[in-house]
C-alpha atoms as a PDB file:
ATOM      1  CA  UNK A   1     118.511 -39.475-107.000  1.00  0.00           C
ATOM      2  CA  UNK A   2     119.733 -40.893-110.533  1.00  0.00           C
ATOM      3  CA  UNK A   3     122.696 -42.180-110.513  1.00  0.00           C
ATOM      4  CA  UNK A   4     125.418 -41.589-113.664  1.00  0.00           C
ATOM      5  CA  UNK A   5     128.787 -42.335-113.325  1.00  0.00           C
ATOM      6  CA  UNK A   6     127.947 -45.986-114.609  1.00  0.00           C
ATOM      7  CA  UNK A   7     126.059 -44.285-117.739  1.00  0.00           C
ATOM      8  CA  UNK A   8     128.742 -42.199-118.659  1.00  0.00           C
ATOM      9  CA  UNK A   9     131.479 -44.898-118.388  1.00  0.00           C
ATOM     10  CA  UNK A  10     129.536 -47.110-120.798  1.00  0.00           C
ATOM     11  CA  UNK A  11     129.168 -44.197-123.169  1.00  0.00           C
ATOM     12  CA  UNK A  12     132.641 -43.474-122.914  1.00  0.00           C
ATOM     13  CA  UNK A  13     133.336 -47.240-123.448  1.00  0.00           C
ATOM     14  CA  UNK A  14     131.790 -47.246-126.182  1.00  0.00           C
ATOM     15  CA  UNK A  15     132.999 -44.574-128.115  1.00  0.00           C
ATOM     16  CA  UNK A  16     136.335 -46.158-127.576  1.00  0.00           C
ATOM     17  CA  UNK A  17     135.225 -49.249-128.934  1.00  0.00           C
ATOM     18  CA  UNK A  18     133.453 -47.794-132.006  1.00  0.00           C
ATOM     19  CA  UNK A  19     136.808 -45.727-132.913  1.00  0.00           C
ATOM     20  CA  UNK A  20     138.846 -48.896-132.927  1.00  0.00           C
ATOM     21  CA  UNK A  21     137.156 -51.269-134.921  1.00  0.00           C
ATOM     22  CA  UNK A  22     138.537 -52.219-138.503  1.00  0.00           C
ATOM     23  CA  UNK A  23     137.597 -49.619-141.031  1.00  0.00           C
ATOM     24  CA  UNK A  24     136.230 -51.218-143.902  1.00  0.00           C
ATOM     25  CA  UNK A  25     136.402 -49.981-147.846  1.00  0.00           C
ATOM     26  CA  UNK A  26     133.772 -46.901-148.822  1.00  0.00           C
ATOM     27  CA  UNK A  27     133.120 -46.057-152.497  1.00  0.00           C
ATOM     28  CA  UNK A  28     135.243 -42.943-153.248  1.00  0.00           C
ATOM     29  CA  UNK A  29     132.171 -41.424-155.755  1.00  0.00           C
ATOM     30  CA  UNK A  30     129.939 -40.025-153.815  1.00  0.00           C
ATOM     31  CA  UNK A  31     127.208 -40.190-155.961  1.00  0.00           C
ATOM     32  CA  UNK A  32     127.281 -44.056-155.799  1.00  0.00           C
ATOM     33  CA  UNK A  33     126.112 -43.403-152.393  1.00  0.00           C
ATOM     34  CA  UNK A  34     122.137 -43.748-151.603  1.00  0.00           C
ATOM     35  CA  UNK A  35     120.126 -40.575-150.524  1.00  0.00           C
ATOM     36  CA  UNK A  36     117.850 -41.212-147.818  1.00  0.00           C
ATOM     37  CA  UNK A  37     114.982 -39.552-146.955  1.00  0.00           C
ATOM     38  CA  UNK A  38     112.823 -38.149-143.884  1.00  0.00           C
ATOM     39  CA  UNK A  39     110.681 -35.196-142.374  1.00  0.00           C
ATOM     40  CA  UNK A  40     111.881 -32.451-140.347  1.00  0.00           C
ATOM     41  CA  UNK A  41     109.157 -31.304-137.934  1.00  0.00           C
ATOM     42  CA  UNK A  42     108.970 -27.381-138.773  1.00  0.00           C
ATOM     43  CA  UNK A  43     105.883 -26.627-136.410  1.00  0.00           C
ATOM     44  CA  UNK A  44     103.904 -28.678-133.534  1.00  0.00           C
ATOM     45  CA  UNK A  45     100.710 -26.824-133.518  1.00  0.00           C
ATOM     46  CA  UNK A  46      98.613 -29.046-131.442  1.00  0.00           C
ATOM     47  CA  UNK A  47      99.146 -32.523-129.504  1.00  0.00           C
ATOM     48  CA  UNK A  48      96.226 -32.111-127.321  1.00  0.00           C
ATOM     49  CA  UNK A  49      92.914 -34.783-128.045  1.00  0.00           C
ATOM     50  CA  UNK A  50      89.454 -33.748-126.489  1.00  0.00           C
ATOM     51  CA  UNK A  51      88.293 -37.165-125.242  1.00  0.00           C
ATOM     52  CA  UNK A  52      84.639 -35.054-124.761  1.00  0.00           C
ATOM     53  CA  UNK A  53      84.823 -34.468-128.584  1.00  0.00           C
ATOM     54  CA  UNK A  54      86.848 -36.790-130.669  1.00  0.00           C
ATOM     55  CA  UNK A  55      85.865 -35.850-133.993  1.00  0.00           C
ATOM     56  CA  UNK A  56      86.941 -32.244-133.838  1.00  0.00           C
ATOM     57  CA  UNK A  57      89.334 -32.363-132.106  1.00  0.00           C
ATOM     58  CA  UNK A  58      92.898 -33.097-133.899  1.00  0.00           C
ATOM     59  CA  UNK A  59      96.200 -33.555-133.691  1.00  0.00           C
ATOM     60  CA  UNK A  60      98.420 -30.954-136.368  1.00  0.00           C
ATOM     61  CA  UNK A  61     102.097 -30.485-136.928  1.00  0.00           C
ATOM     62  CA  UNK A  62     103.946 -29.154-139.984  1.00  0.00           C
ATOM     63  CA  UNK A  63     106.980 -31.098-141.723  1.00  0.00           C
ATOM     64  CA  UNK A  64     109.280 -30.884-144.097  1.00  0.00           C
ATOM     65  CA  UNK A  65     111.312 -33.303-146.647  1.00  0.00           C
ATOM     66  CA  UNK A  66     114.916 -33.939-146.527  1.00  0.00           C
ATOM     67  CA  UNK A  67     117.010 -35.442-148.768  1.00  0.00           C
ATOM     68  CA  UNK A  68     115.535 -37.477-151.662  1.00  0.00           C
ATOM     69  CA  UNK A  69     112.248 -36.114-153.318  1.00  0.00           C
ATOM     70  CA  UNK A  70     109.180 -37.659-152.108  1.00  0.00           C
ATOM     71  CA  UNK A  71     105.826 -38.922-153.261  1.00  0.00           C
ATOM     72  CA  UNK A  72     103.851 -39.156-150.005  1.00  0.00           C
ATOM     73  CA  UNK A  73     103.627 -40.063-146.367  1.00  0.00           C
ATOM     74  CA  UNK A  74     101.576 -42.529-144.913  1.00  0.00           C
ATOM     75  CA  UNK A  75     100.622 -42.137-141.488  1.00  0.00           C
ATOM     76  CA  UNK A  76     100.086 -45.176-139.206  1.00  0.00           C
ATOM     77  CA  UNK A  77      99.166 -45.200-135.530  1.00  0.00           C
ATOM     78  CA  UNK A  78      99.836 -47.413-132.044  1.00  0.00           C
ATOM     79  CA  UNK A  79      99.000 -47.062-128.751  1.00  0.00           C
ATOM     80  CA  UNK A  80     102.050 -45.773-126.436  1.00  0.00           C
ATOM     81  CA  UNK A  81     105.608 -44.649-126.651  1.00  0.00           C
ATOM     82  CA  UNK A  82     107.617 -45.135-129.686  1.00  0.00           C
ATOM     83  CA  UNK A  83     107.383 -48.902-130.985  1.00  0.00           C
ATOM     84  CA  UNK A  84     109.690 -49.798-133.923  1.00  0.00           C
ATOM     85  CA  UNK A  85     107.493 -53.142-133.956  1.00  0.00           C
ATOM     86  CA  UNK A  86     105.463 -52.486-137.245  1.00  0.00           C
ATOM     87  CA  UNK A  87     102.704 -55.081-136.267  1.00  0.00           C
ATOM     88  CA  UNK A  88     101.392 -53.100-133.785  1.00  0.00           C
ATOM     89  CA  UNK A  89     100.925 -50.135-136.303  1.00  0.00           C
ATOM     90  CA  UNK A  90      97.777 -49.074-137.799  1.00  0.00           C
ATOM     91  CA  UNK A  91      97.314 -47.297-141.240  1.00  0.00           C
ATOM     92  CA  UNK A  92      95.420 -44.121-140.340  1.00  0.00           C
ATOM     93  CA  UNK A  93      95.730 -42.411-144.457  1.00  0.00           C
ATOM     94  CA  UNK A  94      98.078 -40.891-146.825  1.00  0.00           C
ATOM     95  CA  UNK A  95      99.051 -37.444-147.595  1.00  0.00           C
ATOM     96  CA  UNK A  96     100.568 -36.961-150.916  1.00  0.00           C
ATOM     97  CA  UNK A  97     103.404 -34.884-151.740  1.00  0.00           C
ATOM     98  CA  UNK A  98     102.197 -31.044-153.351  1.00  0.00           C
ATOM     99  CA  UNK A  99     105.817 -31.085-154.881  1.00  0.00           C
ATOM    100  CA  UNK A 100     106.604 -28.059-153.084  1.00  0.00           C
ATOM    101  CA  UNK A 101     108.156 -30.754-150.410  1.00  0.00           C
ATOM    102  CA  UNK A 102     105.937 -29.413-147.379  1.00  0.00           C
ATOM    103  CA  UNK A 103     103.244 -31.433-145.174  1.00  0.00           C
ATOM    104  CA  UNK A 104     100.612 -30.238-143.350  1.00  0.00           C
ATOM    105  CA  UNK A 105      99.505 -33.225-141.059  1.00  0.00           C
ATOM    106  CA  UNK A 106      96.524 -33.484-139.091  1.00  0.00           C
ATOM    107  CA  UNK A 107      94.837 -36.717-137.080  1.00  0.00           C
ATOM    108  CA  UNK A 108      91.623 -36.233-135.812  1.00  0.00           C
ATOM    109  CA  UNK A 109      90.550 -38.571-132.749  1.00  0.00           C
ATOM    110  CA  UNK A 110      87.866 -40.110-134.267  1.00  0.00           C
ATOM    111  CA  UNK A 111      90.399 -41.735-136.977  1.00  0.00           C
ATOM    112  CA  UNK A 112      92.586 -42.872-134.491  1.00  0.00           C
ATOM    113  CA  UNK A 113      89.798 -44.597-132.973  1.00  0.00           C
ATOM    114  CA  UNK A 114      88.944 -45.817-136.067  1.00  0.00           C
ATOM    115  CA  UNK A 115      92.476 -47.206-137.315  1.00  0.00           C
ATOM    116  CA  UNK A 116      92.789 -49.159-133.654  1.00  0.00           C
ATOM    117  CA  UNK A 117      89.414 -50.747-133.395  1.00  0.00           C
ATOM    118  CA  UNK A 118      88.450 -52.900-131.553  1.00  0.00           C
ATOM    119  CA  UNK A 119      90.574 -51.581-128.874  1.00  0.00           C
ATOM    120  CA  UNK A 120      88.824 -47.602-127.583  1.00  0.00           C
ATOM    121  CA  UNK A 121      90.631 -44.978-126.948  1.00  0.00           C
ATOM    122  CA  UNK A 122      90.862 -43.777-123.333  1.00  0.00           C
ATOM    123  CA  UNK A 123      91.319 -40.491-122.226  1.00  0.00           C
ATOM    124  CA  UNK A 124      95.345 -40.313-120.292  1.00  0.00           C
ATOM    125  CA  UNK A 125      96.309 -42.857-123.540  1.00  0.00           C
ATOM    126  CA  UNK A 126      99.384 -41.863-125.669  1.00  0.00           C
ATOM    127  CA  UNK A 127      99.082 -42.257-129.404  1.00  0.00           C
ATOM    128  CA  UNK A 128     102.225 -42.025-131.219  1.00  0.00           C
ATOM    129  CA  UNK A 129     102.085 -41.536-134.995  1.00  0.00           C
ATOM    130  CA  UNK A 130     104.476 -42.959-137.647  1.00  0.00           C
ATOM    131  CA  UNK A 131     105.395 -40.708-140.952  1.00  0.00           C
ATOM    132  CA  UNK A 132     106.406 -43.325-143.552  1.00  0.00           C
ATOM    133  CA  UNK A 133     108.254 -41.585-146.460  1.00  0.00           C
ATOM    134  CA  UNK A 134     107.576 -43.094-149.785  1.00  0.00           C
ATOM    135  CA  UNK A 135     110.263 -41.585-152.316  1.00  0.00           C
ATOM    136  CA  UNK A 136     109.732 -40.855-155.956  1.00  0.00           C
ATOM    137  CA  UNK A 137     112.309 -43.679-156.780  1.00  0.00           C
ATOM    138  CA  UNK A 138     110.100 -46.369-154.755  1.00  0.00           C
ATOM    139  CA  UNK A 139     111.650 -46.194-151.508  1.00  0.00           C
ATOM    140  CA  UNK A 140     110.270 -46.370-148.045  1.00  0.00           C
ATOM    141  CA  UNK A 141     112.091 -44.520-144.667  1.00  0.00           C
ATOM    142  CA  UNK A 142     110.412 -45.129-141.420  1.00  0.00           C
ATOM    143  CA  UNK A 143     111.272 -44.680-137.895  1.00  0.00           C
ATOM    144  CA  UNK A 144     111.277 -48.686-137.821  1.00  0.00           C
ATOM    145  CA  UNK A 145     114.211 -48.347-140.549  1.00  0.00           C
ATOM    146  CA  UNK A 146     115.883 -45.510-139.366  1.00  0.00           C
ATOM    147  CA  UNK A 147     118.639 -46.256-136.495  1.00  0.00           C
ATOM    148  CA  UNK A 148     116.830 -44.383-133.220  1.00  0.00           C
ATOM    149  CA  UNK A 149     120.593 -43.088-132.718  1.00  0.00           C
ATOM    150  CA  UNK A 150     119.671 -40.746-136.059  1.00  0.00           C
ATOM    151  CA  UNK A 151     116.095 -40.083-135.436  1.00  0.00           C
ATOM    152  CA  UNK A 152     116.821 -39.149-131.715  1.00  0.00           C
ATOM    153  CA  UNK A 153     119.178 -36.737-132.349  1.00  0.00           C
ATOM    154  CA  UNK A 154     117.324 -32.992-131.795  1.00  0.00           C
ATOM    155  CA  UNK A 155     119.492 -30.986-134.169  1.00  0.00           C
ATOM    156  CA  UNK A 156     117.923 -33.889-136.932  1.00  0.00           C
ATOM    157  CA  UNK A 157     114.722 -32.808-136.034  1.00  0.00           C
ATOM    158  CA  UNK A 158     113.057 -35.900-137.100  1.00  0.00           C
ATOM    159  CA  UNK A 159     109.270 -36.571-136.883  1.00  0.00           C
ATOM    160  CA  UNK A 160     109.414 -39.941-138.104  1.00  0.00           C
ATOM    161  CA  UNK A 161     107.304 -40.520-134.963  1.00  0.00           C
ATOM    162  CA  UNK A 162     105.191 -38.013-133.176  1.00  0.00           C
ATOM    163  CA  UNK A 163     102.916 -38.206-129.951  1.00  0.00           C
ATOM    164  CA  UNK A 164      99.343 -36.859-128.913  1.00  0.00           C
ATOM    165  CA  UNK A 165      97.990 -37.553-125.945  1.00  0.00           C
ATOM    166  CA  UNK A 166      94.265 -37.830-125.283  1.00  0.00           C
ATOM    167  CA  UNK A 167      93.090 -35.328-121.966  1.00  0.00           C
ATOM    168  CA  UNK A 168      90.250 -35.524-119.621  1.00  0.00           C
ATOM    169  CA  UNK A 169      88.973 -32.603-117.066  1.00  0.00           C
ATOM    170  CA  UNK A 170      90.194 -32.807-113.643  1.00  0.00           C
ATOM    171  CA  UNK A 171      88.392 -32.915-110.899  1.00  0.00           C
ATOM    172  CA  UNK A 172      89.720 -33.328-107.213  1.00  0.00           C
ATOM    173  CA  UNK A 173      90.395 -34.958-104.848  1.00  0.00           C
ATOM    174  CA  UNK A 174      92.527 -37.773-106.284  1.00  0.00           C
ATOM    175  CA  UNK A 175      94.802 -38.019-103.176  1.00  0.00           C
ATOM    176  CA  UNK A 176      95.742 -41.653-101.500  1.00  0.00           C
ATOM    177  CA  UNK A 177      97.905 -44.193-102.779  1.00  0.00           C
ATOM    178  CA  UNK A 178      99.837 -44.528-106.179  1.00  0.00           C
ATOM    179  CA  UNK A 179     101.873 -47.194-108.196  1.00  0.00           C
ATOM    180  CA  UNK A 180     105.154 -46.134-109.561  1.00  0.00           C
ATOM    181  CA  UNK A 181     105.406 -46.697-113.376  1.00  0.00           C
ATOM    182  CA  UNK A 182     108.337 -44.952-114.257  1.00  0.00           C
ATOM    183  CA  UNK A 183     111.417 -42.830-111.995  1.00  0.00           C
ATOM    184  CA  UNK A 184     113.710 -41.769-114.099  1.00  0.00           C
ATOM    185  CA  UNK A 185     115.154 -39.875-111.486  1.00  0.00           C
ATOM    186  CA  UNK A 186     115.681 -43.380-109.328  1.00  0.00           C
ATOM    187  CA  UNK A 187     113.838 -42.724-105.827  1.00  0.00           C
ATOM    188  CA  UNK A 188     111.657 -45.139-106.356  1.00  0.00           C
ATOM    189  CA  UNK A 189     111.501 -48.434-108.392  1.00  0.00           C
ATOM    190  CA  UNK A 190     108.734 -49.618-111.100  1.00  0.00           C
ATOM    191  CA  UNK A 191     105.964 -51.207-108.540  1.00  0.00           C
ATOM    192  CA  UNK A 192     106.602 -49.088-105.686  1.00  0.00           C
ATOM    193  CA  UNK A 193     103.566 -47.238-103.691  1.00  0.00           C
ATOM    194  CA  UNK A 194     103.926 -44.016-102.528  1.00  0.00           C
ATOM    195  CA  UNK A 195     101.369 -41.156-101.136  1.00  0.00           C
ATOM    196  CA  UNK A 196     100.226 -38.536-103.330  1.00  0.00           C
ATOM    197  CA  UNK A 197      97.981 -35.648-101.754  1.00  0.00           C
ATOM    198  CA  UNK A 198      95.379 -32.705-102.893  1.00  0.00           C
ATOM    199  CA  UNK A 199      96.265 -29.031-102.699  1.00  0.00           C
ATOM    200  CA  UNK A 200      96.608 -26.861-101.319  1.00  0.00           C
ATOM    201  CA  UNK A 201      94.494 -24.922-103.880  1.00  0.00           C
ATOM    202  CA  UNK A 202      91.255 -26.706-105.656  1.00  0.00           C
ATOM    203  CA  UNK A 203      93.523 -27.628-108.717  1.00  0.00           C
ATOM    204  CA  UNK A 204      97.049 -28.442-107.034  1.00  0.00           C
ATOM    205  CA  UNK A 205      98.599 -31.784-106.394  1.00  0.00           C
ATOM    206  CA  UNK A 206     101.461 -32.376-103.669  1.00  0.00           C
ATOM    207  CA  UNK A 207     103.893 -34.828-104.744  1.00  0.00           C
ATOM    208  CA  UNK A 208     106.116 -33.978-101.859  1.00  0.00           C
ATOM    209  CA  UNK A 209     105.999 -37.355-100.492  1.00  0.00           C
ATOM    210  CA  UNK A 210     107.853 -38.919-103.859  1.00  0.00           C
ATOM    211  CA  UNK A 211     110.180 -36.330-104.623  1.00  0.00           C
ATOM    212  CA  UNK A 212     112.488 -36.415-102.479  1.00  0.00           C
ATOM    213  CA  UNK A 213     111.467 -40.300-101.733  1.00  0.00           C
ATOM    214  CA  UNK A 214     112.376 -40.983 -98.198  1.00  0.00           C
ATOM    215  CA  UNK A 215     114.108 -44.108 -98.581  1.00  0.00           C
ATOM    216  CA  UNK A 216     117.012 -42.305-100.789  1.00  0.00           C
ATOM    217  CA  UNK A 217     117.377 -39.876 -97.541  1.00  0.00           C
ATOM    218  CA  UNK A 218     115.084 -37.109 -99.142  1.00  0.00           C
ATOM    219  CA  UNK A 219     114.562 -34.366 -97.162  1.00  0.00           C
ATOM    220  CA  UNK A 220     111.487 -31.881 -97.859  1.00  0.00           C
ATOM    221  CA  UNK A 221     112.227 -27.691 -98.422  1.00  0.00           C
ATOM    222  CA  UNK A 222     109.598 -26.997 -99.693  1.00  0.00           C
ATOM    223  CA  UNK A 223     106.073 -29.207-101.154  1.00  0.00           C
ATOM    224  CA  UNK A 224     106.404 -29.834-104.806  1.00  0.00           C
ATOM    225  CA  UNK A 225     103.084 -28.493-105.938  1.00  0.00           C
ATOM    226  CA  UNK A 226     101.622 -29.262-109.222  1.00  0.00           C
ATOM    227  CA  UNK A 227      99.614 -27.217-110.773  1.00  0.00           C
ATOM    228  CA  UNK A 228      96.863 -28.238-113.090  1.00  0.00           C
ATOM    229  CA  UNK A 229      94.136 -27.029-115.172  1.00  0.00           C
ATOM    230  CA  UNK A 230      90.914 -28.136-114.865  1.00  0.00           C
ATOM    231  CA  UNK A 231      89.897 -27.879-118.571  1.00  0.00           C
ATOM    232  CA  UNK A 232      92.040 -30.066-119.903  1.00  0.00           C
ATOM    233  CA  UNK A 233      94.125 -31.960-116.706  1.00  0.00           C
ATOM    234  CA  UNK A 234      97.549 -30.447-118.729  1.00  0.00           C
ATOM    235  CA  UNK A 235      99.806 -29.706-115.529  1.00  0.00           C
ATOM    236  CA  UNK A 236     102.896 -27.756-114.991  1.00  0.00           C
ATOM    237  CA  UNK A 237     105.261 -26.522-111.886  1.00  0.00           C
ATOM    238  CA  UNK A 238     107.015 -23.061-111.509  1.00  0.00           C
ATOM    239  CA  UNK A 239     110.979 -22.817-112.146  1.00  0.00           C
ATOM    240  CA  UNK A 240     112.470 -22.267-109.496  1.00  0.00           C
ATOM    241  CA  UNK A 241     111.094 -24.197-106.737  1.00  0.00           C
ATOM    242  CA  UNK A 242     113.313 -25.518-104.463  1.00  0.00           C
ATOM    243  CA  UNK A 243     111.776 -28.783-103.111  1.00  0.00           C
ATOM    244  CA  UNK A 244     114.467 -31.113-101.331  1.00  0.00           C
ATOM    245  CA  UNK A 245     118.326 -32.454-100.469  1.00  0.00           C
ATOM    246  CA  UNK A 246     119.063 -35.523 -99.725  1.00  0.00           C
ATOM    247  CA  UNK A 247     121.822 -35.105 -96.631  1.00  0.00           C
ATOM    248  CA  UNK A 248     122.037 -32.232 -94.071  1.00  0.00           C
ATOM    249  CA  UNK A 249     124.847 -30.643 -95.742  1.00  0.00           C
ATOM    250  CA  UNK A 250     124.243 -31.877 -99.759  1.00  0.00           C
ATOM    251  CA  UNK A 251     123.270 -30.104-102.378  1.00  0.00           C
ATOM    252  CA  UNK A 252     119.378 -28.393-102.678  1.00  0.00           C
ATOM    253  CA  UNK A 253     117.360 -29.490-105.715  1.00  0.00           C
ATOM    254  CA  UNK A 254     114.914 -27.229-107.573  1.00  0.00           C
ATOM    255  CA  UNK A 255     112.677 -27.251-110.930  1.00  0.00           C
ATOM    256  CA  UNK A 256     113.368 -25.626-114.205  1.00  0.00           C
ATOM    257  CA  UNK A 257     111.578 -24.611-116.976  1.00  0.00           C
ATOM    258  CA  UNK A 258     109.877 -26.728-118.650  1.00  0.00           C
ATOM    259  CA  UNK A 259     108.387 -29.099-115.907  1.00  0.00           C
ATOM    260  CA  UNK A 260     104.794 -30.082-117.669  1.00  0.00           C
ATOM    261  CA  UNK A 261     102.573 -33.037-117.888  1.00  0.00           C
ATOM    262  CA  UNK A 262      99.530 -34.450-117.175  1.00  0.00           C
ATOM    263  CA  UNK A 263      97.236 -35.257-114.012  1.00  0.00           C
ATOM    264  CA  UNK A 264      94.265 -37.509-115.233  1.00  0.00           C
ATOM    265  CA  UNK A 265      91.687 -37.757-112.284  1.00  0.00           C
ATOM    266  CA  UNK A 266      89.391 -39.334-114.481  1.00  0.00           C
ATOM    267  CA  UNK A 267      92.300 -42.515-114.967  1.00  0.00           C
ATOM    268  CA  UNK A 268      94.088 -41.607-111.877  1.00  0.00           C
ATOM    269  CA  UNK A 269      97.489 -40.649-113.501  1.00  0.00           C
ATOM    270  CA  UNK A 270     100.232 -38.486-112.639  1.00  0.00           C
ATOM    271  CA  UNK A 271     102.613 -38.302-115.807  1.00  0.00           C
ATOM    272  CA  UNK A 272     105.160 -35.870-115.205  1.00  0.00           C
ATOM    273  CA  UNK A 273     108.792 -34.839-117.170  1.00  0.00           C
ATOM    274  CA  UNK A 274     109.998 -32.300-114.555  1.00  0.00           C
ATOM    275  CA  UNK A 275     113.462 -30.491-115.058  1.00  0.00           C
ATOM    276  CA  UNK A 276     115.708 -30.359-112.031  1.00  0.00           C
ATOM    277  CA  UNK A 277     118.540 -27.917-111.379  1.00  0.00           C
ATOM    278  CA  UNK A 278     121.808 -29.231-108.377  1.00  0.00           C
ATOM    279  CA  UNK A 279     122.781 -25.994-106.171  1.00  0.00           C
ATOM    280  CA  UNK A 280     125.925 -28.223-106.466  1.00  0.00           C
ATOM    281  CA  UNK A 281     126.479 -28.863-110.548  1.00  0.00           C
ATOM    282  CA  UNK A 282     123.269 -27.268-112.506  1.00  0.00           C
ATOM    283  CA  UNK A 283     120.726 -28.317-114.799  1.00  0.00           C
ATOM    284  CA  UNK A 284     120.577 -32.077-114.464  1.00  0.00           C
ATOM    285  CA  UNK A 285     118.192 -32.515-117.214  1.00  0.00           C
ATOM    286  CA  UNK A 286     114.501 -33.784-117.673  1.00  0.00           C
ATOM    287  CA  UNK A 287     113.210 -36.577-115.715  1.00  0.00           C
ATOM    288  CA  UNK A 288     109.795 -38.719-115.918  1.00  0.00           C
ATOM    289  CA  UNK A 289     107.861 -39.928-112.969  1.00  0.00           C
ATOM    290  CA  UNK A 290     104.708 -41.803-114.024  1.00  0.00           C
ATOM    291  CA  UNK A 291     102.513 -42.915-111.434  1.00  0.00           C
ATOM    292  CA  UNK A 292      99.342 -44.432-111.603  1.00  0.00           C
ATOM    293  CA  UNK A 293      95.958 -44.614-108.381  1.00  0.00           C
ATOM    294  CA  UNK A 294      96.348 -47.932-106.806  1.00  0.00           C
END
């Protein structure tokens, strides 16, 4: 069960500290003060890839400028979660600016394939994509550039960086052992093996037996079924289903909406974000667990 009370002292902490330091002189004008510039993401219409078709199938969102005019975006890819290391990104094209300071972007699979050659792209990969802005005045704005305490912010709405994820078909059983890759919700640590099982329905997977993990005193309601679908291996589990405690007497812990992810059978990944309500304090937020076949 994550533990926070050390989190939220060092956030606290720090807030404290950032209100005290020195304050240091600011230009009164304000325009002597740059403009910067990014994208807003206005629609996410697809982040799905067709590993069975890589060429027509393609990755589209809709963005917006903010702040000072610009002249184009360039869009580079990487393999993976958001990098701010620039080597590892490759230039996939640019997409000028119609003046009317909207952007309708779209990466096919093929040309991320092509942009990270040699290396192939896999099917249960993450791609994440990197909007530079080039302004009118010669300026660039990138998520490598940008703090991530700006760009993470949701009411910014930034898509400085933006992920698609290339799916498979599943196909059962993929039951049996599994390596932990990520817990955000702190059962179990990177490395750990723990049993995953098949159903009970053709395209279900029981992840009872990691959530709640046994050695942090879990105690099973109710299986936590995931539910996948076999086109595509995209998975999802129902709000509402209450699935362990971790005492006799302590609180009962059940999903929210949304709980999605993805169950690769042809990789053998599990890669879950599942939201989790207390019966004793609420919504507790959105958790990963990424496991992976051993």
């Amino acid at each position: 069960m994550r533990k926070i009370l050390s989190s939220v002292l060092m956030l606290v902490t720090g807030m404290v500290l950032l209100n005290s330091c020195e304050k240091v002189d600011v230009p009164q004008d304000v325009n002597t003060l740059g403009k910067g510039s990014y994208v807003t993401l206005e629609k996410a219409t697809n982040l799905i890839l067709d590993f069975s078709n890589l060429s027509g199938s393609k990755a589209q969102i809709d963005v917006a400028q903010y702040g000072a005019d610009q002249e184009k975006l360039t869009i580079y890819v990487a393999p993976g979660t958001p990098t701010q290391d620039k080597t590892k990104w490759k230039k996939i094209k640019e997409v000028p600016n119609d003046n009317n300071g909207l952007y309708s972007l779209s990466v096919s699979g093929q040309e991320i394939a092509t942009a990270i050659a040699p290396q192939i792209i896999e099917p249960g990969n993450q791609y994440t994509m990197y909007n530079v802005v080039t302004t009118k005045d010669g300026r660039t704005f990138d998520y490598a550039n940008t703090s991530t305490a700006f760009s993470g912010i949701p009411n910014y709405r930034m898509a400085l960086a933006w992920s698609a994820t290339v799916v498979c078909p599943f196909s059962g059983p993929i039951g049996g052992k599994y390596i932990v890759d990520r817990d955000d919700w702190v059962d179990w640590n990177p490395g750990d093996e723990v049993d995953v099982t098949d159903g009970p329905g053709a395209n279900q997977v029981n992840i009872s037996k990691v959530w709640p993990g046994a050695a942090a005193g879990g105690i099973i309601i109710n299986p936590l079924i995931i539910d996948v679908k076999a086109a595509t291996g995209e998975a999802s589990i129902p709000s509402g289903l209450v699935w362990g405690k971790y005492s006799p007497t302590g609180s009962q812990y059940s999903t929210l909406n949304p709980s999605t992810g993805f169950v690769f059978s042809c990789t053998g990944q599990i890669i879950m974000n599942i939201r989790i309500n207390s019966s004793g304090s609420g919504d507790q937020g959105s958790f990963n667990l990424w496991l992976h076949k051993k």
